[in-house]
Protein backbone atom coordinates (compact mmCIF):
# COMPACT_ATOMS: atom_id res chain seq x y z
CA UNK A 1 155.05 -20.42 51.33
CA UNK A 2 151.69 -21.09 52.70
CA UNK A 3 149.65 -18.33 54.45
CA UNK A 4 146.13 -17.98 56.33
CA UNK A 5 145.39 -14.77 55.12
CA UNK A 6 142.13 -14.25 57.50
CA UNK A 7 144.10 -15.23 60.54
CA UNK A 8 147.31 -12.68 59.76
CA UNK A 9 147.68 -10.16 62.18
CA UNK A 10 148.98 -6.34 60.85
CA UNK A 11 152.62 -6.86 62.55
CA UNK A 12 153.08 -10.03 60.49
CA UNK A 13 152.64 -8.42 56.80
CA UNK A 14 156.20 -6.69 57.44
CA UNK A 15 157.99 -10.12 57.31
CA UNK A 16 155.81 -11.91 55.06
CA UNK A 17 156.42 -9.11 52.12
CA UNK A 18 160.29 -9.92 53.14
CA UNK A 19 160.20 -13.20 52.60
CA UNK A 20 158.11 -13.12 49.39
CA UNK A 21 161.01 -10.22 47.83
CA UNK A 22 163.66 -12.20 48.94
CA UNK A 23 166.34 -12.27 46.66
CA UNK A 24 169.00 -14.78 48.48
CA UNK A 25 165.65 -17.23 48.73
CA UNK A 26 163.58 -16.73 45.28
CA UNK A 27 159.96 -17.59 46.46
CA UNK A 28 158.87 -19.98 43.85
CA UNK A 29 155.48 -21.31 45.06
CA UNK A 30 152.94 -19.54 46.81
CA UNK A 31 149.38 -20.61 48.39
CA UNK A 32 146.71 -18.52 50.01
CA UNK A 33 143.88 -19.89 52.10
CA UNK A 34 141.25 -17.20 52.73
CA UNK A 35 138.26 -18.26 54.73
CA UNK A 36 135.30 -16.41 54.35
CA UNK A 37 133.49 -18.00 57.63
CA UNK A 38 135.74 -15.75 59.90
CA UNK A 39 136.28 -12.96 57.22
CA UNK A 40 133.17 -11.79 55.76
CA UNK A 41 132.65 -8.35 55.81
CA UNK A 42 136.14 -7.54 56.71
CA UNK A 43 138.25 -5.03 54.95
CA UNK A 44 141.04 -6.02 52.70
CA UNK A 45 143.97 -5.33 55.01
CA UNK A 46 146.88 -2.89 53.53
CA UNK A 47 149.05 -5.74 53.83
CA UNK A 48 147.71 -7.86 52.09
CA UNK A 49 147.03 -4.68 48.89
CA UNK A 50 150.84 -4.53 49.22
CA UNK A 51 151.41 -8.36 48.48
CA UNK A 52 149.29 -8.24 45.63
CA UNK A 53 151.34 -5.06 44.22
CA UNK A 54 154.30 -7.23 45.14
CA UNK A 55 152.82 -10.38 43.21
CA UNK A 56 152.01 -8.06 39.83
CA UNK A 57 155.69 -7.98 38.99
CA UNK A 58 157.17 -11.13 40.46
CA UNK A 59 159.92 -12.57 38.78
CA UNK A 60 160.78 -15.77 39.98
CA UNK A 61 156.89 -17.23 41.36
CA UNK A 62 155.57 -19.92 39.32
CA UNK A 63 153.32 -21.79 40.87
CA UNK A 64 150.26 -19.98 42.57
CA UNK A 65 147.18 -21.17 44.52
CA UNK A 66 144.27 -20.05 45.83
CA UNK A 67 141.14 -21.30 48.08
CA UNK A 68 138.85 -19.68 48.97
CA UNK A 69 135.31 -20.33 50.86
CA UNK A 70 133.39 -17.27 51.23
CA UNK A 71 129.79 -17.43 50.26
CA UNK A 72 129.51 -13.64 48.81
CA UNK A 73 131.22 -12.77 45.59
CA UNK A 74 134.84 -14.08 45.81
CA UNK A 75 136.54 -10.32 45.92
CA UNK A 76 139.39 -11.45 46.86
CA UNK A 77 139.99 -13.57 43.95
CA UNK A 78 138.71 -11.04 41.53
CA UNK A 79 141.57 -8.72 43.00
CA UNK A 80 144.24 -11.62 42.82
CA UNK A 81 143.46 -12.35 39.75
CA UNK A 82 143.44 -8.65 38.55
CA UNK A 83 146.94 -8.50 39.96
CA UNK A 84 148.31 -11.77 38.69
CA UNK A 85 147.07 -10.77 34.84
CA UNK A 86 150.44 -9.19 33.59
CA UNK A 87 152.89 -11.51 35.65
CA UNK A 88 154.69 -13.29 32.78
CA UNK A 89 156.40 -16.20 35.05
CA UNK A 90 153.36 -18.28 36.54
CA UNK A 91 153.42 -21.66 34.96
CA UNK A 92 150.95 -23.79 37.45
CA UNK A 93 147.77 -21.75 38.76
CA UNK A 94 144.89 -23.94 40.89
CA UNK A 95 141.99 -21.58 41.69
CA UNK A 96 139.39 -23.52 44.11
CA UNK A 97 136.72 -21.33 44.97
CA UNK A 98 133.21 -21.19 46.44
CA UNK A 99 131.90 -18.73 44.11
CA UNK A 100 133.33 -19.05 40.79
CA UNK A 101 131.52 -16.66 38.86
CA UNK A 102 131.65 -14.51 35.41
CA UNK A 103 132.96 -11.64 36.85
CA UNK A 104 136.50 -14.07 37.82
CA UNK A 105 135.61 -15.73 34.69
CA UNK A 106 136.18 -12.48 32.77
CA UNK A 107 139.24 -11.43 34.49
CA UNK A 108 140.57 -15.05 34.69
CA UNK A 109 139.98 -15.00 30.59
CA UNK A 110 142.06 -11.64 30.67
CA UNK A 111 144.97 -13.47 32.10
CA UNK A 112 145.13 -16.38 29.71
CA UNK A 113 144.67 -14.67 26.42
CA UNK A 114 147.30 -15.09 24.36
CA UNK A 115 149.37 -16.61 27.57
CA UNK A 116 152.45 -18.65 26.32
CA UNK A 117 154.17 -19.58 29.84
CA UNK A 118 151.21 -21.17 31.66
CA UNK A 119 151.11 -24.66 31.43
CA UNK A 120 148.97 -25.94 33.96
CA UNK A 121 145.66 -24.91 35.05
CA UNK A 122 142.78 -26.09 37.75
CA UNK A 123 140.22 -24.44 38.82
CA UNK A 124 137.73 -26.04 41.07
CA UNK A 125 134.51 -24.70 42.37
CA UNK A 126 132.10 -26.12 45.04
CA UNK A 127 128.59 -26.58 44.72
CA UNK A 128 127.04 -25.62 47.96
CA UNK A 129 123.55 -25.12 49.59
CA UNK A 130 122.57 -20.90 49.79
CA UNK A 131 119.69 -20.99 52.21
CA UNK A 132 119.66 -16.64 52.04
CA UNK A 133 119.04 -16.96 48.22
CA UNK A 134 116.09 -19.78 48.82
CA UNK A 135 117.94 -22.22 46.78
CA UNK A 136 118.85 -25.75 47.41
CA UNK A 137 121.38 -26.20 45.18
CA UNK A 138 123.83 -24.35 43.00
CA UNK A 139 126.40 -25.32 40.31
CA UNK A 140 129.04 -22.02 40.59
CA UNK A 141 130.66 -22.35 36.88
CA UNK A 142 127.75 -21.50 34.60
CA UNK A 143 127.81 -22.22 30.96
CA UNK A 144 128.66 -18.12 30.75
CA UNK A 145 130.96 -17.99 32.69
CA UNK A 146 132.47 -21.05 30.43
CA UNK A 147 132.08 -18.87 27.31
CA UNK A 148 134.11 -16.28 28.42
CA UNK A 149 137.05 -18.69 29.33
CA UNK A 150 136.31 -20.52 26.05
CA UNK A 151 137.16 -17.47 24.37
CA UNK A 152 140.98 -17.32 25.44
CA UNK A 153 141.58 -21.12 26.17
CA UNK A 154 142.58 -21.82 22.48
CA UNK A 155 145.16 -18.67 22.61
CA UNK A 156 147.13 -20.14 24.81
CA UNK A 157 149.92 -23.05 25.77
CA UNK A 158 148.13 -25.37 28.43
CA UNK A 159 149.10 -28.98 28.59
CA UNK A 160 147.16 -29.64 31.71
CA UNK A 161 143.69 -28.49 32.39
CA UNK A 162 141.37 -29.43 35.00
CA UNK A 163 137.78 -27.64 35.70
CA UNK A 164 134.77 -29.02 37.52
CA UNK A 165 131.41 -28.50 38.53
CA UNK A 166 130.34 -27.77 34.83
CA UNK A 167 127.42 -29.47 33.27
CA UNK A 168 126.69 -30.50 29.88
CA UNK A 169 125.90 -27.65 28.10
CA UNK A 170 129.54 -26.15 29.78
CA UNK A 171 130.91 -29.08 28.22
CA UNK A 172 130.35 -28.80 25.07
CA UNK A 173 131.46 -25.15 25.27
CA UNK A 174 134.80 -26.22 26.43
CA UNK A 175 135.18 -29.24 24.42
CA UNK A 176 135.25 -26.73 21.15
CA UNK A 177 138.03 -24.50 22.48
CA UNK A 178 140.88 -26.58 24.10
CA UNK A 179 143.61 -25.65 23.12
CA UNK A 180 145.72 -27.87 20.52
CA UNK A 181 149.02 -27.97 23.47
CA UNK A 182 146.67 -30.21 25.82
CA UNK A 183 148.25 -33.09 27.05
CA UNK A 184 145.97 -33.82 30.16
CA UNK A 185 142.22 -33.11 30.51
CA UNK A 186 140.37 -33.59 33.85
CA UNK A 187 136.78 -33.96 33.31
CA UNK A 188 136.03 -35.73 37.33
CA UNK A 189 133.87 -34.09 39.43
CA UNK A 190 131.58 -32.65 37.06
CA UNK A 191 127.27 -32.76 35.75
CA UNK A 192 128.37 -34.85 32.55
CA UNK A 193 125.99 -37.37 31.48
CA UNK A 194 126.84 -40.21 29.15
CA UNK A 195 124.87 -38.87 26.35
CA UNK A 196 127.47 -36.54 25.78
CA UNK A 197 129.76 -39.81 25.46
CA UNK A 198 130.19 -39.12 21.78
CA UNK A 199 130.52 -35.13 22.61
CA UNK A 200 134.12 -36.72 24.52
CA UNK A 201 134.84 -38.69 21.33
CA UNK A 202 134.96 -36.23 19.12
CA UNK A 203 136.40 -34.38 21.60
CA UNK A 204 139.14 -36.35 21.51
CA UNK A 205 139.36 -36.76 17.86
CA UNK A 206 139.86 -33.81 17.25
CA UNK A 207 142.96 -33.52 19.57
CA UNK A 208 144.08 -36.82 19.43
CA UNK A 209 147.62 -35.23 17.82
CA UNK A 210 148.45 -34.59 21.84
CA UNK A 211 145.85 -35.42 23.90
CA UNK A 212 147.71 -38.18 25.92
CA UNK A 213 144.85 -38.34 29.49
CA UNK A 214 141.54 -38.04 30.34
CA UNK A 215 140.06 -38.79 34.00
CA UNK A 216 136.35 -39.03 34.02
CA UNK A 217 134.16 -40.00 36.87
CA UNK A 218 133.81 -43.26 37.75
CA UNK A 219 129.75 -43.44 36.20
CA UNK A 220 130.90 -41.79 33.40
CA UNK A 221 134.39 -44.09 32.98
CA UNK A 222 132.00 -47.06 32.87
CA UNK A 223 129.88 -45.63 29.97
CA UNK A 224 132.33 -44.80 28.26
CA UNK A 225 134.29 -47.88 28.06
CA UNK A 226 130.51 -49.80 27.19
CA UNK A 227 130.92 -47.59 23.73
CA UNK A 228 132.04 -49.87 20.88
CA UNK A 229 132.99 -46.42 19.35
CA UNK A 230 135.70 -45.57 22.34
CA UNK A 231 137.66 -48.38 21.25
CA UNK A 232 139.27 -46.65 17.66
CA UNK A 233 140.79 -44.43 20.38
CA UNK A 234 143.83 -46.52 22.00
CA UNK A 235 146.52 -43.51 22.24
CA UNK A 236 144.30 -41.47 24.65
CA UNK A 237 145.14 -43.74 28.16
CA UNK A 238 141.39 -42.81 30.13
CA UNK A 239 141.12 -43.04 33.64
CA UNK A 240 138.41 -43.38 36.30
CA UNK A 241 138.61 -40.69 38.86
CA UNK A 242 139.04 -42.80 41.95
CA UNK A 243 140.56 -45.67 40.63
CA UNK A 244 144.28 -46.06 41.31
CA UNK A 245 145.20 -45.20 37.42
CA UNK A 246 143.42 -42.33 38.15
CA UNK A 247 145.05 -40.67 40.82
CA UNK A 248 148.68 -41.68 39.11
CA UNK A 249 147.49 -39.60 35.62
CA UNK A 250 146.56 -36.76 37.97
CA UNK A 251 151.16 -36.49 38.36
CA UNK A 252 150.17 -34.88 41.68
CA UNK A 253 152.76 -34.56 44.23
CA UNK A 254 150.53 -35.31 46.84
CA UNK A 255 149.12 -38.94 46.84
CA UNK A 256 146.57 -40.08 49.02
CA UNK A 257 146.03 -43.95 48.87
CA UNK A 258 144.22 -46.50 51.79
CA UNK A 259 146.39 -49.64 51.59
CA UNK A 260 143.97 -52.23 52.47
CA UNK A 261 141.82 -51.40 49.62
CA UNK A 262 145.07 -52.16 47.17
CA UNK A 263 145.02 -55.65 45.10
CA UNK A 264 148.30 -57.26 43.60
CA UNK A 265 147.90 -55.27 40.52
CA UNK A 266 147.14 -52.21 42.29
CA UNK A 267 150.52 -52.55 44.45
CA UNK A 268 152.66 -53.51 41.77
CA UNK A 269 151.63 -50.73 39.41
CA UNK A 270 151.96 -48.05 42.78
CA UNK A 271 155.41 -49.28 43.06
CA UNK A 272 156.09 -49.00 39.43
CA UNK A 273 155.06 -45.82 39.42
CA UNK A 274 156.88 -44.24 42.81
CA UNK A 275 160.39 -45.87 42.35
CA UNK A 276 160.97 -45.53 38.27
CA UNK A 277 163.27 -42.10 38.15
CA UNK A 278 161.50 -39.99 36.64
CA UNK A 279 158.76 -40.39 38.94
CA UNK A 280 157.14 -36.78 39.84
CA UNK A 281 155.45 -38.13 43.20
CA UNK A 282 157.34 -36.92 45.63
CA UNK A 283 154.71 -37.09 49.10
CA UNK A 284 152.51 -40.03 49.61
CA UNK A 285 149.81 -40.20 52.32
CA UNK A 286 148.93 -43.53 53.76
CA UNK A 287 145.49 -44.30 55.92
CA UNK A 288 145.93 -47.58 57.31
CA UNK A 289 142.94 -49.62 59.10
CA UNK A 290 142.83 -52.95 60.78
CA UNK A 291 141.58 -54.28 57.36
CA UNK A 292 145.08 -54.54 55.86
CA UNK A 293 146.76 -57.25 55.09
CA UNK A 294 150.36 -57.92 56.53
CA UNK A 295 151.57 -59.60 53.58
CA UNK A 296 151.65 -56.73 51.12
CA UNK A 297 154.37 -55.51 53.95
CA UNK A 298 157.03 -56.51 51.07
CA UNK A 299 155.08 -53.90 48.79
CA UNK A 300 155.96 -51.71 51.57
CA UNK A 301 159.63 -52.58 51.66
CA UNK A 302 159.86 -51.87 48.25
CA UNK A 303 158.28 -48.44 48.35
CA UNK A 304 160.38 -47.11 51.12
CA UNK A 305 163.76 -49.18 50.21
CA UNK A 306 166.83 -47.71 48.29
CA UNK A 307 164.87 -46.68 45.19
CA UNK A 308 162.18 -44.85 47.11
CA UNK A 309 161.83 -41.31 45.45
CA UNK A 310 159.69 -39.80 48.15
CA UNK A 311 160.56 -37.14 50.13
CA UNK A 312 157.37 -37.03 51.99
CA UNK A 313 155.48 -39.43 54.00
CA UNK A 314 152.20 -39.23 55.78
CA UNK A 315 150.90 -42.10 57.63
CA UNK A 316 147.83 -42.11 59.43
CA UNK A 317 147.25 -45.44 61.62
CA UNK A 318 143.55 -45.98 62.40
CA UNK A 319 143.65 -48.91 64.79
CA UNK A 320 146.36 -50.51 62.81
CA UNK A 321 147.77 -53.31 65.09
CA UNK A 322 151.12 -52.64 67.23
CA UNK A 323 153.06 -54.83 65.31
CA UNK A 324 152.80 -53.70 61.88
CA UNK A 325 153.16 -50.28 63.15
CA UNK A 326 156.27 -51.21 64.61
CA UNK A 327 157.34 -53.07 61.41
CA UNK A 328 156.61 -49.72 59.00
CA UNK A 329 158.52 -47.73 61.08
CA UNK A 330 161.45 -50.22 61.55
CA UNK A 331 161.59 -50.16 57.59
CA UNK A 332 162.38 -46.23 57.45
CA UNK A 333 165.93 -46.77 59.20
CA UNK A 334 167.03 -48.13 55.73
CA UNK A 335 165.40 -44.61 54.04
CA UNK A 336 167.77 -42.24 51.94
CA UNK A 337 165.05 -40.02 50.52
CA UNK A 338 162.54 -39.08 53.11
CA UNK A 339 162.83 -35.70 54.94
CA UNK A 340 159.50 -34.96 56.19
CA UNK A 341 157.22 -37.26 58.41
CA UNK A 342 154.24 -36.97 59.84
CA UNK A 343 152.31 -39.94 62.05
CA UNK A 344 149.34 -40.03 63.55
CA UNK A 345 147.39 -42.29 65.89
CA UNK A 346 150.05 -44.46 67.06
CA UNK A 347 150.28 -46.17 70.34
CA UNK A 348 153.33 -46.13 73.14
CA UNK A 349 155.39 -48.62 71.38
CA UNK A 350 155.08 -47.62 67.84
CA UNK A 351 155.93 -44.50 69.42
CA UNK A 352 159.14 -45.37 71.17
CA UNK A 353 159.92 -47.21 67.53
CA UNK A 354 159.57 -43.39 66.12
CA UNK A 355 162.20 -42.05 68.62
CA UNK A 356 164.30 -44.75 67.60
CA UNK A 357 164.26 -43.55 63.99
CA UNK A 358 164.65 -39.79 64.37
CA UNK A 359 167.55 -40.62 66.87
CA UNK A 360 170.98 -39.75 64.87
CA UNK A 361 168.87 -39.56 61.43
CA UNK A 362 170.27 -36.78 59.09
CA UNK A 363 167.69 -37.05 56.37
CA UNK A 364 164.62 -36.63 58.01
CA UNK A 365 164.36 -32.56 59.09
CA UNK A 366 160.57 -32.01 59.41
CA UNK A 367 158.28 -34.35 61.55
CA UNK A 368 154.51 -34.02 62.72
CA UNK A 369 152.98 -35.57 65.61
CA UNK A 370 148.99 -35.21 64.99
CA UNK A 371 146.69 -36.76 67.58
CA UNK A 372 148.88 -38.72 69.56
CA UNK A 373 148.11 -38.69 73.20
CA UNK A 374 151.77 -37.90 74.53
CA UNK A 375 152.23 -37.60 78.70
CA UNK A 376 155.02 -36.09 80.28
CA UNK A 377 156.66 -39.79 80.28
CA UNK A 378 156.22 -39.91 76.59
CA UNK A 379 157.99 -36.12 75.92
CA UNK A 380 161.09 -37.06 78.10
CA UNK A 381 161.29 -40.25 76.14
CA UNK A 382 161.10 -38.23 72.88
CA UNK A 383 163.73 -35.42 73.70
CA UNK A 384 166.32 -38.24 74.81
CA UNK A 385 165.94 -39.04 71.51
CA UNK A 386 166.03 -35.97 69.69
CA UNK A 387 169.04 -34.69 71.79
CA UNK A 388 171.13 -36.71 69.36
CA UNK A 389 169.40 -35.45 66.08
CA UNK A 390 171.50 -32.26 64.22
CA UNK A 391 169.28 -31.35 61.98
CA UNK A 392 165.81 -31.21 62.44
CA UNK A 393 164.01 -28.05 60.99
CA UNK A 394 160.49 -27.85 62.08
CA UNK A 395 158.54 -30.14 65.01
CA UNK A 396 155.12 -30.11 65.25
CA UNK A 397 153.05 -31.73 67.67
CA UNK A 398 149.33 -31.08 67.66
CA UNK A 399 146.72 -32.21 70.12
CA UNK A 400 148.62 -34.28 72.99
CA UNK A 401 148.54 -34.59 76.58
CA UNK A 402 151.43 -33.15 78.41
CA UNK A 403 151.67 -30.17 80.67
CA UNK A 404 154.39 -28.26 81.96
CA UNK A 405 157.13 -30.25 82.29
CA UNK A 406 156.85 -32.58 79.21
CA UNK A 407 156.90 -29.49 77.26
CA UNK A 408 159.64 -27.89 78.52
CA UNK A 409 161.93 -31.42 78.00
CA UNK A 410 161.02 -31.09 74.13
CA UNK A 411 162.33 -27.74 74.08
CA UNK A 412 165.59 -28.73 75.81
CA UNK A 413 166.24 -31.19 73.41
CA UNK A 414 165.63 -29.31 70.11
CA UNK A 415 168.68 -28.42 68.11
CA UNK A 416 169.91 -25.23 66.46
CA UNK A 417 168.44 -25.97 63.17
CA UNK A 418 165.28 -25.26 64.31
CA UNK A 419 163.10 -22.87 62.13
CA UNK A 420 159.73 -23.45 62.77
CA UNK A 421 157.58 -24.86 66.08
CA UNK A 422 153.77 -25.59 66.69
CA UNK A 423 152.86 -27.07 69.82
CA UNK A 424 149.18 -27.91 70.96
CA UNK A 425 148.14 -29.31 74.29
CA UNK A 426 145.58 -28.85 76.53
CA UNK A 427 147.91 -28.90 79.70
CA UNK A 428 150.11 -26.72 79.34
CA UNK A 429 150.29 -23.08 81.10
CA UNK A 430 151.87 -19.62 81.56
CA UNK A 431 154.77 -21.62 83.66
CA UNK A 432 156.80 -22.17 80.46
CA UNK A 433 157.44 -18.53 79.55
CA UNK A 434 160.56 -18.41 81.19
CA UNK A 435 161.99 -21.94 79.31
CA UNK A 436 160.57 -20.45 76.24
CA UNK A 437 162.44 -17.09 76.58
CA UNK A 438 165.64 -19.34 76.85
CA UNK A 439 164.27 -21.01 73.74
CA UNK A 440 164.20 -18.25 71.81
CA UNK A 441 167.09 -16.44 72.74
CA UNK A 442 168.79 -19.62 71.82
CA UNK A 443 167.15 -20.75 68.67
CA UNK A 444 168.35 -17.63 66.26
CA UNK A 445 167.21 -19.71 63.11
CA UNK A 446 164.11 -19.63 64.09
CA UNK A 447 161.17 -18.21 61.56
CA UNK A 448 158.19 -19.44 63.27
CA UNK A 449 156.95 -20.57 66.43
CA UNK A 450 153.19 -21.33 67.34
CA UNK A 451 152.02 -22.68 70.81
CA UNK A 452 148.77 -23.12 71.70
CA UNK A 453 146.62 -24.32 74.85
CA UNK A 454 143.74 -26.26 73.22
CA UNK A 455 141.19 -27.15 75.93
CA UNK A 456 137.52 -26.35 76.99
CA UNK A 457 138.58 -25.74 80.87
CA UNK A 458 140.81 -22.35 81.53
CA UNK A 459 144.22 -22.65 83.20
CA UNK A 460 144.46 -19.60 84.52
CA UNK A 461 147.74 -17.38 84.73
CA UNK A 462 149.83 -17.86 88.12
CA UNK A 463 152.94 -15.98 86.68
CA UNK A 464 153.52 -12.76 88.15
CA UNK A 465 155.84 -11.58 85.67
CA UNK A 466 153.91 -13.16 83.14
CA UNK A 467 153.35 -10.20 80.50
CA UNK A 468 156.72 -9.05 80.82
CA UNK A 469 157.77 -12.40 79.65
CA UNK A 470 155.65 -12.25 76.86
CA UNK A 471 156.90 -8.77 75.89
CA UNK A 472 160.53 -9.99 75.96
CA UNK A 473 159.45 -12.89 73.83
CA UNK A 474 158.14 -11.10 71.20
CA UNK A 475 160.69 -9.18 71.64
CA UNK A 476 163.94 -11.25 70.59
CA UNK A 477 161.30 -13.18 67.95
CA UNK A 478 160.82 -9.79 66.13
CA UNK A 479 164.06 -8.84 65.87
CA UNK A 480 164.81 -12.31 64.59
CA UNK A 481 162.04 -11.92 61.99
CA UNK A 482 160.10 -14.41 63.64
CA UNK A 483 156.47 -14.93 63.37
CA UNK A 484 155.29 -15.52 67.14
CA UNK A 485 152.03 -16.68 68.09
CA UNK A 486 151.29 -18.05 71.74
CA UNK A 487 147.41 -17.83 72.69
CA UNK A 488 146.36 -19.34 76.00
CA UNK A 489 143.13 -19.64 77.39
């Protein structure tokens, strides 16, 4: 579950806290975006005190994550934090805040003293500019509030750890107190020069029983490879940050790779890595350009062919040509795996290729459209397709061009096994109330539903009956515990 906790209303809390105390459906992983550019100054709402009450005593959450990007002291994390202390269960907590400071150092350090079931922890904090303080530049983890993490980081179990925006003296704080569990450190993103290159090697020494990975930046990965004295080390595999290597050590589920920067060895060790069975990538994130070569299409092949492990695939075209769109696209038919799609800037044909694949598919159940400039013609073309697809779960289409009447042909075609809709145009009015009413009345499954007019001129309201629509829309969604949000201009 993923919530924008700034943006939720007071009538949405209800269903959220239902969802997260679900017993049929044990809520296992949980992230909270709070932004503190639209929430400064505003009250902690009592909905969001009661999910924090609910998270104390959670018993089946275990993995929890938190960003937040609020200039002032991060309250809010202070209070999670304070809540999450006692919960027994979490094994993965990622903390990425704007201002990390000692007093959610301290309470942080509370949590992981003497914490045996946490196993993986990141915390990330952004240096920023603070123009009301008079300063140009600030690094949020100080060596303090280091030392007061230091002081439970040896008491407890971690085998992954990864901190940044620390500089040297943090370092060599740290470096004395990881614990002797760690399996992973990840040192990237962080004020380390190379004369602490021999602070990493006896670092490492002295947990070279089960150290396994270290990712350094790419400045400090060269200097530390140029020491003679790095080489006594072979069981500790080190890494560059951005360097494919890497981003494979980091095991996160999310990769994000640009194809036409890939060599032979590059491709060959990605599709090592994605199709072996115990592979733990499971969503991959292309960003193609007209720099990419056609020939590593067989890497491709091999990726998405029978022993593809993904189950999520992200491909963002940026004026990749028509054919090799096409040819990506064709190569998904053959897919057992994937169930969630998203593409982006595609053109018509590409685009009639996509209809083609979700057209009788029974693996692929979630699929995003992002900034693809769809017309009526386009929608109608779509929904002939999708009339023929069973089990689709959540559509989103964000940014296109359609009004009225391309809109209301998607929701024709959308089946039963619907739970979740977003829909963003800049055409479309008040007109498709009454189709949407239909919609919901007919779509009992669904949990979510989000429509939005995006566009600088107003379309103004010509329905007569238009609130009463609304009303009875809310309505049905409400009683089917479904979180409804329709804002036009």
């Amino acid at each position: 579950m993923q919530l924008q906790v700034s943006e939720m209303e007071d009538v949405y809390w209800e269903i959220v806290l239902e969802e997260v105390n679900n017993k049929e459906y044990p809520l296992r992983k949980l992230t909270l975006d709070w932004e503190g550019f639209t929430s400064c100054g505003i009250p902690i709402q009592p909905g969001f005190i009661k999910l924090m009450e609910a998270l104390r005593s959670h018993k089946t959450l275990v993995e929890f994550q938190y960003h937040g990007d609020n200039y002032s002291r991060d309250e809010i994390l202070i209070a999670l934090l304070k809540s999450l202390k006692n919960n027994d269960c979490i094994k993965y907590l990622s903390i990425s805040s704007l201002n990390f400071d000692l007093e959610a150092a301290r309470v942080l350090s509370q949590m992981l003293t003497n914490n045996q079931t946490l196993i993986s922890l990141s915390i990330k904090a952004y240096s920023d500019y603070l123009f009301e303080r008079g300063e140009t530049w600030s690094d949020p983890i100080n060596s303090e509030s280091v030392v007061e993490l230091a002081r439970s980081l040896q008491t407890t179990a971690l085998k992954w750890l990864k901190i940044n925006q620390i500089d040297d003296k943090s370092f060599e704080i740290l470096a004395r107190s990881l614990p002797q569990t760690l399996i992973h450190l990840n040192l990237a993103q962080n004020n380390i020069n190379e004369e602490k290159i021999s602070t990493i090697i006896s670092c490492l020494q002295s947990n070279a029983e089960n150290l396994k990975e270290l990712i350094l930046d790419d400045d400090l990965a060269t200097q530390y490879f140029q020491n003679q004295a790095s080489s006594s080390l072979s069981t500790v595999k080190i890494a560059s940050n951005k360097s494919l290597s890497g981003k494979l050590l980091r095991k996160e589920d999310h990769l994000q790779l640009s194809p036409h920067e890939l060599d032979d060895s590059d491709w060959s060790l990605m599709a090592t890595a994605l199709t072996k069975d115990d592979t733990t990538y499971r969503k991959l994130e292309l960003f193609f350009s007209e720099k990419f070569n056609p020939n590593y299409l067989n890497y491709l092949e091999t990726l998405f062919g029978k022993q593809c492990r993904l189950t999520s695939l992200i491909i963002r075209n940026y004026f990749l040509d028509k054919p090799i769109q096409i040819e990506i696209l064709r190569m998904l038919k053959e897919n057992n795996s994937i169930n969630e799609l998203e593409v982006s800037e595609t053109n018509f044909a590409a685009f009639n290729e996509l209809g083609k694949l979700l057209e009788n598919n029974n693996k692929i159940k979630h699929v995003n459209l992002v900034y693809i400039s769809l017309n009526d013609e386009n929608c109608i073309t779509l929904a002939n397709y999708l009339k023929n697809n069973h089990v689709l779960q959540s559509l989103k289409v964000y940014t296109c061009e359609t009004d009225d009447i391309g809109f209301q042909a998607i929701l024709s075609s959308l089946p039963n096994s619907l739970s979740k809709l977003e829909f963003t145009s800049n055409r479309i009015s008040d007109k498709i109330l009454p189709a949407l009413l239909t919609f919901v009345e007919t779509h009992p499954l669904l949990k979510q539903i989000s429509l939005q007019q995006y566009s600088g001129n107003k379309i103004y309201s010509t329905l007569v009956n238009g609130s009463d629509l609304m009303a009875k829309i809310h309505e049905v969604t409400n009683k089917n515990h479904c979180i409804c949000q329709i804002k036009f201009n």
